[in-house]
Protein backbone atom coordinates (compact mmCIF):
# COMPACT_ATOMS: atom_id res chain seq x y z
CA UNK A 1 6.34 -5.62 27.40
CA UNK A 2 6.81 -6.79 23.83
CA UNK A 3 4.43 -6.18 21.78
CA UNK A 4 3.34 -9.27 19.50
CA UNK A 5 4.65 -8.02 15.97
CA UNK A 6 7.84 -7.52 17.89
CA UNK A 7 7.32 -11.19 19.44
CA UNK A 8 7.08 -12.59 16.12
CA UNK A 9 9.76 -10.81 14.37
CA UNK A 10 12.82 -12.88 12.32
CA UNK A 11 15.86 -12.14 13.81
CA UNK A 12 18.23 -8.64 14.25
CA UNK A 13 18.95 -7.76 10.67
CA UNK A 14 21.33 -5.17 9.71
CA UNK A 15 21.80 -3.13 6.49
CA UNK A 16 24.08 -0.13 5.25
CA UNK A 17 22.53 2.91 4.60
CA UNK A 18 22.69 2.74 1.34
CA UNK A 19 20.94 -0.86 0.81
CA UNK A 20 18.03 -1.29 -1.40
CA UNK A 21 14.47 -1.34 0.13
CA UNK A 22 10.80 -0.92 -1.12
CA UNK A 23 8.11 -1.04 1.63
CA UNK A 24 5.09 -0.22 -1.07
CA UNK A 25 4.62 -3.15 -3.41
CA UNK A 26 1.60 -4.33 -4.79
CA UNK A 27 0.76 -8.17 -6.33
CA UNK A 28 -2.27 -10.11 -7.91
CA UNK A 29 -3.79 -10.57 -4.73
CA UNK A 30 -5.77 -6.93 -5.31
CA UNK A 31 -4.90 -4.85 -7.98
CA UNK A 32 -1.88 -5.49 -8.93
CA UNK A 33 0.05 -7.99 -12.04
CA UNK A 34 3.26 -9.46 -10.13
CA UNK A 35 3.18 -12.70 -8.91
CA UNK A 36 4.83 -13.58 -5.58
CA UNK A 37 7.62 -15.15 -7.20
CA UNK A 38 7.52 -12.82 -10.18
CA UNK A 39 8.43 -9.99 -7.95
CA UNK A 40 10.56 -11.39 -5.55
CA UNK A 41 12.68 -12.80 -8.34
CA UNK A 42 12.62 -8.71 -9.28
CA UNK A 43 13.59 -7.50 -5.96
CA UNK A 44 16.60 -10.43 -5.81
CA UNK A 45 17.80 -9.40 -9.36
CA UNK A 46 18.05 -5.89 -7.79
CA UNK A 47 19.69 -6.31 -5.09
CA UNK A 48 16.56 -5.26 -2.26
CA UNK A 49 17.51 -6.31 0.87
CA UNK A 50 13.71 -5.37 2.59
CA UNK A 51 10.56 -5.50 1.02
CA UNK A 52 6.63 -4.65 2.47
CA UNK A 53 3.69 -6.47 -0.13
CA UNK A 54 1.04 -4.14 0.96
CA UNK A 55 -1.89 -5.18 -1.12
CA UNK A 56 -5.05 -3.37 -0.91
CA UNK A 57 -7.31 -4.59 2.05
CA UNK A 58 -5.92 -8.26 1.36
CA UNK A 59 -2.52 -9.80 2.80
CA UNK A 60 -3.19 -13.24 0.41
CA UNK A 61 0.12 -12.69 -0.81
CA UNK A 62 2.40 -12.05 2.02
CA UNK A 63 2.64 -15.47 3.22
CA UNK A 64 4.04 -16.70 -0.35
CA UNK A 65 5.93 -13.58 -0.47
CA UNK A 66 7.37 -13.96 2.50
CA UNK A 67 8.93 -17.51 2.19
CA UNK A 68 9.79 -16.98 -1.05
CA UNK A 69 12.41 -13.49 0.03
CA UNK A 70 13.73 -15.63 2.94
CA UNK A 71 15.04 -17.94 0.05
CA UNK A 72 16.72 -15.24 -1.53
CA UNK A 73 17.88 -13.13 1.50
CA UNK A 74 15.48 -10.45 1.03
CA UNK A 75 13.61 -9.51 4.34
CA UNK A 76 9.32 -9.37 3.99
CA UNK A 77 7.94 -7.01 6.06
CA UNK A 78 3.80 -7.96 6.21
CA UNK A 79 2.09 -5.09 5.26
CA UNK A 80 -1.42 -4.04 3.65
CA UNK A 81 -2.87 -0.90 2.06
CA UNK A 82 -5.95 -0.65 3.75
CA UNK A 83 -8.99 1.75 2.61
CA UNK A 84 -9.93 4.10 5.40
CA UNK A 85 -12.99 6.53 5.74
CA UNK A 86 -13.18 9.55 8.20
CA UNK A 87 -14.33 13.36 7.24
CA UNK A 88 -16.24 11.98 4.04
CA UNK A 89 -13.09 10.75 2.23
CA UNK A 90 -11.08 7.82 1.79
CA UNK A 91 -7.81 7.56 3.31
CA UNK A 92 -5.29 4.63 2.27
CA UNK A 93 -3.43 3.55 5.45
CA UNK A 94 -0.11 1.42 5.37
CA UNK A 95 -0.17 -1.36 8.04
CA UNK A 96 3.16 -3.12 8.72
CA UNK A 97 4.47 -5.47 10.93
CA UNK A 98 0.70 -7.65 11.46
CA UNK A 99 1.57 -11.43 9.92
CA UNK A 100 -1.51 -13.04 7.79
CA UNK A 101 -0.63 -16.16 9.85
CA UNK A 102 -1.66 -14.48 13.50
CA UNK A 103 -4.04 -16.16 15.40
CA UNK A 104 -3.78 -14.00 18.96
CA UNK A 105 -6.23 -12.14 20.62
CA UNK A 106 -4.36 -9.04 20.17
CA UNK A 107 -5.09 -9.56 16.71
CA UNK A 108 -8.46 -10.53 16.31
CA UNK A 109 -9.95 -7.29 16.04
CA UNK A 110 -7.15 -6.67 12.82
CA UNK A 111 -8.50 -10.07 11.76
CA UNK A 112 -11.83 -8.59 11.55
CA UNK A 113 -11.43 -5.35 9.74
CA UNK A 114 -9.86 -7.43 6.50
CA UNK A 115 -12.56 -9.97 6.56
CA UNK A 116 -14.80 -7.64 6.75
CA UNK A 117 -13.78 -5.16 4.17
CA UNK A 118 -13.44 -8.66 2.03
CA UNK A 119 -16.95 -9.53 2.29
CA UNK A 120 -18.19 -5.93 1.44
CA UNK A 121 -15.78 -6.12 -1.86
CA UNK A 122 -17.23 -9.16 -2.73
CA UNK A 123 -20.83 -8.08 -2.33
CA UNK A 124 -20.34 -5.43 -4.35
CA UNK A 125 -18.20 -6.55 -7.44
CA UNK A 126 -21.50 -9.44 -7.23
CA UNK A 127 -23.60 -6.32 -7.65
CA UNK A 128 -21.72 -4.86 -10.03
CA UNK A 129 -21.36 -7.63 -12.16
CA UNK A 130 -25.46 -7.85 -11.74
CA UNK A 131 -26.05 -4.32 -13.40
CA UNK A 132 -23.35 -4.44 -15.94
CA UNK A 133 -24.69 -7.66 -17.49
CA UNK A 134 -28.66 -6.95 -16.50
CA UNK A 135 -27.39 -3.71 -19.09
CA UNK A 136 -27.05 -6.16 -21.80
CA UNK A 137 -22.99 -5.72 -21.51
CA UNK A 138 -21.56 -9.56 -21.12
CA UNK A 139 -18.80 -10.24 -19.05
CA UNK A 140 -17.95 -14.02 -20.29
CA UNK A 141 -13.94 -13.57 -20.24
CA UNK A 142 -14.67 -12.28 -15.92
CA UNK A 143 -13.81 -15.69 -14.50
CA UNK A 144 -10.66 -16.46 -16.55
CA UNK A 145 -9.55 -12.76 -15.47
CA UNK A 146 -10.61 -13.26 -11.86
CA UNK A 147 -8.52 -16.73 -12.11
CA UNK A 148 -9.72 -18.51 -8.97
CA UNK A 149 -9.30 -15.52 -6.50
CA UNK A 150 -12.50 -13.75 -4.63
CA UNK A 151 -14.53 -11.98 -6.64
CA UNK A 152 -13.71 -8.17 -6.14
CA UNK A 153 -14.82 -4.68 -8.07
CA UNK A 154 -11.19 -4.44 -10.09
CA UNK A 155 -11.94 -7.93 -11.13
CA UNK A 156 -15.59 -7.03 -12.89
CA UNK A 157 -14.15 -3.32 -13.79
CA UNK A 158 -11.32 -4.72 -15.52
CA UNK A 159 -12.75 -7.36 -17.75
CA UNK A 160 -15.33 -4.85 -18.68
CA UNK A 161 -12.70 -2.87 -20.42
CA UNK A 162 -11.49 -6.34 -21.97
CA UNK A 163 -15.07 -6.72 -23.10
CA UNK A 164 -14.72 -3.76 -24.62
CA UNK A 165 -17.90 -1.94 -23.20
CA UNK A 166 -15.32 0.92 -22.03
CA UNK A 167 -11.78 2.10 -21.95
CA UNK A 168 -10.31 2.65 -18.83
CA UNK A 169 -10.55 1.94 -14.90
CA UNK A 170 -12.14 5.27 -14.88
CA UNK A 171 -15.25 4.66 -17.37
CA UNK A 172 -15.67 1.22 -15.74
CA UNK A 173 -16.16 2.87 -12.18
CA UNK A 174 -18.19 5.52 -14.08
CA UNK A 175 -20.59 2.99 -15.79
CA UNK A 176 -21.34 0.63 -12.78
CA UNK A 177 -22.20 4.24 -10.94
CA UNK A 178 -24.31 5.80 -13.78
CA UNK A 179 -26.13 1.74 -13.34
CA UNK A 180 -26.64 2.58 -9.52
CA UNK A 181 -23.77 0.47 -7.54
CA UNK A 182 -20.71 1.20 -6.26
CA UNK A 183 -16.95 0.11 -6.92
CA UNK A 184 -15.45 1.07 -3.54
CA UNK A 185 -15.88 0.66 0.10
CA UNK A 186 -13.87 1.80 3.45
CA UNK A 187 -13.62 0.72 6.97
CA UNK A 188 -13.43 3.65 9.90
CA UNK A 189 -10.24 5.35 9.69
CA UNK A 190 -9.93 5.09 13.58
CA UNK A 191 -11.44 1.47 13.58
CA UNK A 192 -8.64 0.14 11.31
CA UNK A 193 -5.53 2.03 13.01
CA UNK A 194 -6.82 1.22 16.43
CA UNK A 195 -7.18 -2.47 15.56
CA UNK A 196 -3.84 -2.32 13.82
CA UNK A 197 -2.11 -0.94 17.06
CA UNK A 198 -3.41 -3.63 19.43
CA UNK A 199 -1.71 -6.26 17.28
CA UNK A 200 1.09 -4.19 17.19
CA UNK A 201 1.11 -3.14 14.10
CA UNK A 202 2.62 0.21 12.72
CA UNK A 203 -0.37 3.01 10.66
CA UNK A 204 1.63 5.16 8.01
CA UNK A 205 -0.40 7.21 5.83
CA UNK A 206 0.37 6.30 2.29
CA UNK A 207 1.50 8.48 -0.32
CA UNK A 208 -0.13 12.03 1.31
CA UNK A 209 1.39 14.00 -1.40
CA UNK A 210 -0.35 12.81 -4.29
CA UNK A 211 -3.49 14.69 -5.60
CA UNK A 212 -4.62 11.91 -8.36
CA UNK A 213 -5.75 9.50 -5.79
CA UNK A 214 -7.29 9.76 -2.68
CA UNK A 215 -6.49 13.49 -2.32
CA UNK A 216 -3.76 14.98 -0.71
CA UNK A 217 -3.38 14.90 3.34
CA UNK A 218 -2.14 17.90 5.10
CA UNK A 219 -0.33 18.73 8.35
CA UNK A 220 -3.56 19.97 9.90
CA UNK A 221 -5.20 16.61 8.76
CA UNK A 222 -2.53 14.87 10.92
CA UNK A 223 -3.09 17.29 14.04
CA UNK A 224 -6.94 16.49 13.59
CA UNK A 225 -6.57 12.97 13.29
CA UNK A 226 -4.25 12.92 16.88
CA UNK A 227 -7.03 15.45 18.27
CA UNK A 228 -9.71 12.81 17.84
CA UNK A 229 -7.23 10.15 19.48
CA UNK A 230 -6.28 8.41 16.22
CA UNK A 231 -3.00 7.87 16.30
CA UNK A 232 -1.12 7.73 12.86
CA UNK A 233 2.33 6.61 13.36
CA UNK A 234 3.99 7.64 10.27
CA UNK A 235 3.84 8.66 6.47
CA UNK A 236 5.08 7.75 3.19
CA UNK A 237 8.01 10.32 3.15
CA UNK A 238 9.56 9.02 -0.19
CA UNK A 239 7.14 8.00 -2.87
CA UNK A 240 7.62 7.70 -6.83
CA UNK A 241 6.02 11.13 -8.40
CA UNK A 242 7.62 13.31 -5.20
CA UNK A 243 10.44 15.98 -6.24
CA UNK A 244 13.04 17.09 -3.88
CA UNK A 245 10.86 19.64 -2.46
CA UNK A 246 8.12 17.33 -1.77
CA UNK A 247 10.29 14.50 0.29
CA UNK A 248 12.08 17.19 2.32
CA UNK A 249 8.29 18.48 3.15
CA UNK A 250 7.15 15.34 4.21
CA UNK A 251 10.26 14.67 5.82
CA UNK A 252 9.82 17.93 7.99
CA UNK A 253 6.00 17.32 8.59
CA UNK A 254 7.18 13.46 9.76
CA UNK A 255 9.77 14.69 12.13
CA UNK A 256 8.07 17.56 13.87
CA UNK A 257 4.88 15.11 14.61
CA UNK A 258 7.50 12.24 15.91
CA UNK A 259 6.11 10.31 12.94
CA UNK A 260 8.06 7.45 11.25
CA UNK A 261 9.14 7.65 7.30
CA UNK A 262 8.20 5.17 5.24
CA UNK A 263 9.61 4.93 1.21
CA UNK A 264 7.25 2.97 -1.57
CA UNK A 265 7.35 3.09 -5.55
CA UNK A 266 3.75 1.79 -5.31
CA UNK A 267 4.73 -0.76 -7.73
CA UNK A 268 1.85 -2.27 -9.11
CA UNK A 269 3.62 -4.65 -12.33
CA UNK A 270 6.69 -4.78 -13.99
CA UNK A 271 6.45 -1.08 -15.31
CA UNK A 272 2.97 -0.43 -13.69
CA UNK A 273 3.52 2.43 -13.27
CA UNK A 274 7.06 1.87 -12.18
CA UNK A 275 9.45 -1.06 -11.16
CA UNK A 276 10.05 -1.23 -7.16
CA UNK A 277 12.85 1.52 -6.34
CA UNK A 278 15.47 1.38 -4.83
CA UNK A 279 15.21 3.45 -1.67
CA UNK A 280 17.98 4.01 0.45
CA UNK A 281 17.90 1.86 3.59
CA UNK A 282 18.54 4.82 5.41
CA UNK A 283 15.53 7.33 4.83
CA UNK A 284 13.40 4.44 6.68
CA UNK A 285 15.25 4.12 9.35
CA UNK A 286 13.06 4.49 12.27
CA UNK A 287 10.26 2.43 10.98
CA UNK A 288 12.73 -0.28 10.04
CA UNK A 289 13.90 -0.37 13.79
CA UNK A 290 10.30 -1.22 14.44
CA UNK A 291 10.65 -4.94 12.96
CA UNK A 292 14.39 -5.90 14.40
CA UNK A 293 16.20 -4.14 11.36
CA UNK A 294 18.95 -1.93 12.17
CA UNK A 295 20.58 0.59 9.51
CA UNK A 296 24.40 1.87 9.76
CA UNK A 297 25.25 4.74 8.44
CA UNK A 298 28.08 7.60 8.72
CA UNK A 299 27.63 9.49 11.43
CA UNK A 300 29.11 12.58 9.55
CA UNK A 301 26.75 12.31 6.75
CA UNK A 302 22.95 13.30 6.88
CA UNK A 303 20.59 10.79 6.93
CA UNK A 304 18.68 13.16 3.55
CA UNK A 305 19.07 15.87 1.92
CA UNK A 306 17.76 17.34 -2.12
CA UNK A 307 19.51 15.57 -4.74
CA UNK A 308 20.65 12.23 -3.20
CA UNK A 309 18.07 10.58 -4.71
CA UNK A 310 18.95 9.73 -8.70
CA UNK A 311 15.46 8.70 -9.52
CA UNK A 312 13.39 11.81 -8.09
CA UNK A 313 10.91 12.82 -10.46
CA UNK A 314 11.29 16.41 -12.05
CA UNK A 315 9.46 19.18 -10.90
CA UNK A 316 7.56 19.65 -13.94
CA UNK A 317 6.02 16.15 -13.79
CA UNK A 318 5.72 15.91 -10.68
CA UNK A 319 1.87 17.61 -10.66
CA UNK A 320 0.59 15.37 -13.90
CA UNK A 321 -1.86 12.56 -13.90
CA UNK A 322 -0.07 9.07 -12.47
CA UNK A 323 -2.69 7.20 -14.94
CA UNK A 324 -5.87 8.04 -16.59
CA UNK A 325 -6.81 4.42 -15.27
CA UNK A 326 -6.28 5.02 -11.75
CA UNK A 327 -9.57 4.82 -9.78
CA UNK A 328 -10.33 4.75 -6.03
CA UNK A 329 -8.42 1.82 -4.19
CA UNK A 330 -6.85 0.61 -6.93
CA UNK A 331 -3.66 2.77 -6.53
């Protein structure tokens, strides 16, 4: 039997293996700067054939996304980043394939997890906001910088850097903890995945090589995960600060746990901290099969191998600090 993401799917679409996708992109709807239009305009002007907008714990801007790439020939894939806990630590899991306009049964327990990690943002950025201005630091420029959308942490965080009370994401987490609240919150990692697989959805762990954010996730993570039944279907095999060395270990790790490969620049902004890249088609093949999008390639040439891709990053960056701003979920 189908499964409903499958149900709702646009039709077979086929790309060569060298065509242009980014399934990581972020947009105003959390923490990100581009605009719907703003980045699909981008991804045209580059030549992306697929694109995922996986916001954090918000899919507000797939729908516009969405419509907006069928105009211009580029394929949407509905994602969204969400914020996991399990073991004491946050987890950020890549959902694709669950549309913001479902209104199934299969999806209703999907439905759930984002309204309710929306609610519990909301509470606390209205708590944070509380102790930041209760401290004597005003936040009068916070609804012009929140412009209309629901109130969330980043929102408060950033225009108390604007408000100059501090200088970074960082400090602004650091403050509202020192004043006793909290920035961040997380659903159960085996709630969310569970939920995302009886809408149909696809879990890929995002970015599990980089330290700076959540903390890196190792093979025996994966194998614990799967030993308490949750079922992670993929990872983020290709991801902006990875060398050579660090793709073709994912890659391995992916294909001896029968895990798909996903490829994201994590694009947060034109420049923040990098434009959407322009991932080979091919490298994502599996998970692209997952949503009616076939990939042809040669069958004499391998699908990857170390130094096919122009943009990897250098092994002695590869370690350093994405951002000194980069704090919790918004990343």
């Amino acid at each position: 039997m189908l499964l409903p993401s499958v149900l709702s799917t646009p039709p077979q679409l086929t790309l060569a293996a060298g065509d242009p996708i980014d399934l990581h992109l972020h947009t105003l709807a959390s923490d990100g700067f581009w605009t719907p239009s703003g980045l699909i305009d981008h991804l045209a002007g580059g030549g992306f054939k697929v694109a995922a907008v996986c916001d954090h714990d918000t899919q507000r801007s797939v729908t516009e996304a969405t419509r907006l790439g069928a105009e211009r020939g580029i394929r949407v894939i509905p994602g969204v980043e969400m914020t996991c806990g399990w073991r004491e630590r946050q987890w950020h899991v890549l959902i694709y394939g669950i549309g913001p306009e479902r209104d199934d049964a299969d999806s209703a327990a999907f439905r759930a997890c984002l309204a309710d990690i929306d609610q519990a943002l909301q509470e606390l950025a209205d708590d944070a906001k509380r102790r930041i201005e209760d401290s004597g630091r005003a936040l009068p420029s916070l609804e012009e910088f929140r412009a209309g959308r629901p109130l969330w942490p980043f929102h408060v965080l950033s225009t108390a850097i604007k408000e100059n009370h501090v200088k970074n994401l960082k400090e602004a987490a650091e403050l509202v903890v020192a004043l006793g609240g909290r920035f961040t919150t997380d659903l159960p990692l085996a709630r969310v995945v569970d939920a995302a697989h009886q809408a149909g959805g696809v879990a890929v762990m995002a970015h599990p090589g980089r330290a700076d954010a959540v903390g890196i996730v190792t093979a025996a993570d994966f194998d614990e995960m799967a030993a308490e039944g949750i079922e992670i279907d993929g990872l983020e095999g290709h991801y902006r600060s990875y060398t050579d060395a660090q793709t073709t270990f994912y890659r391995q790790m992916a294909e001896e746990r029968g895990m798909v490969i996903s490829c994201g620049s994590d694009s947060h902004a034109p420049n923040l901290p990098v434009n959407p890249r322009p991932w080979r088609a091919e490298w994502a093949e599996q998970l692209l099969s997952r949503f009616g999008i076939a990939v042809v390639h040669p069958d004499d040439t391998p699908v990857w191998q170390e130094g096919t891709d122009p943009l990897v990053a250098p092994p002695e960056t590869a370690t350093a600090p994405e951002a000194a701003a980069t704090v919790g979920a918004t990343s």
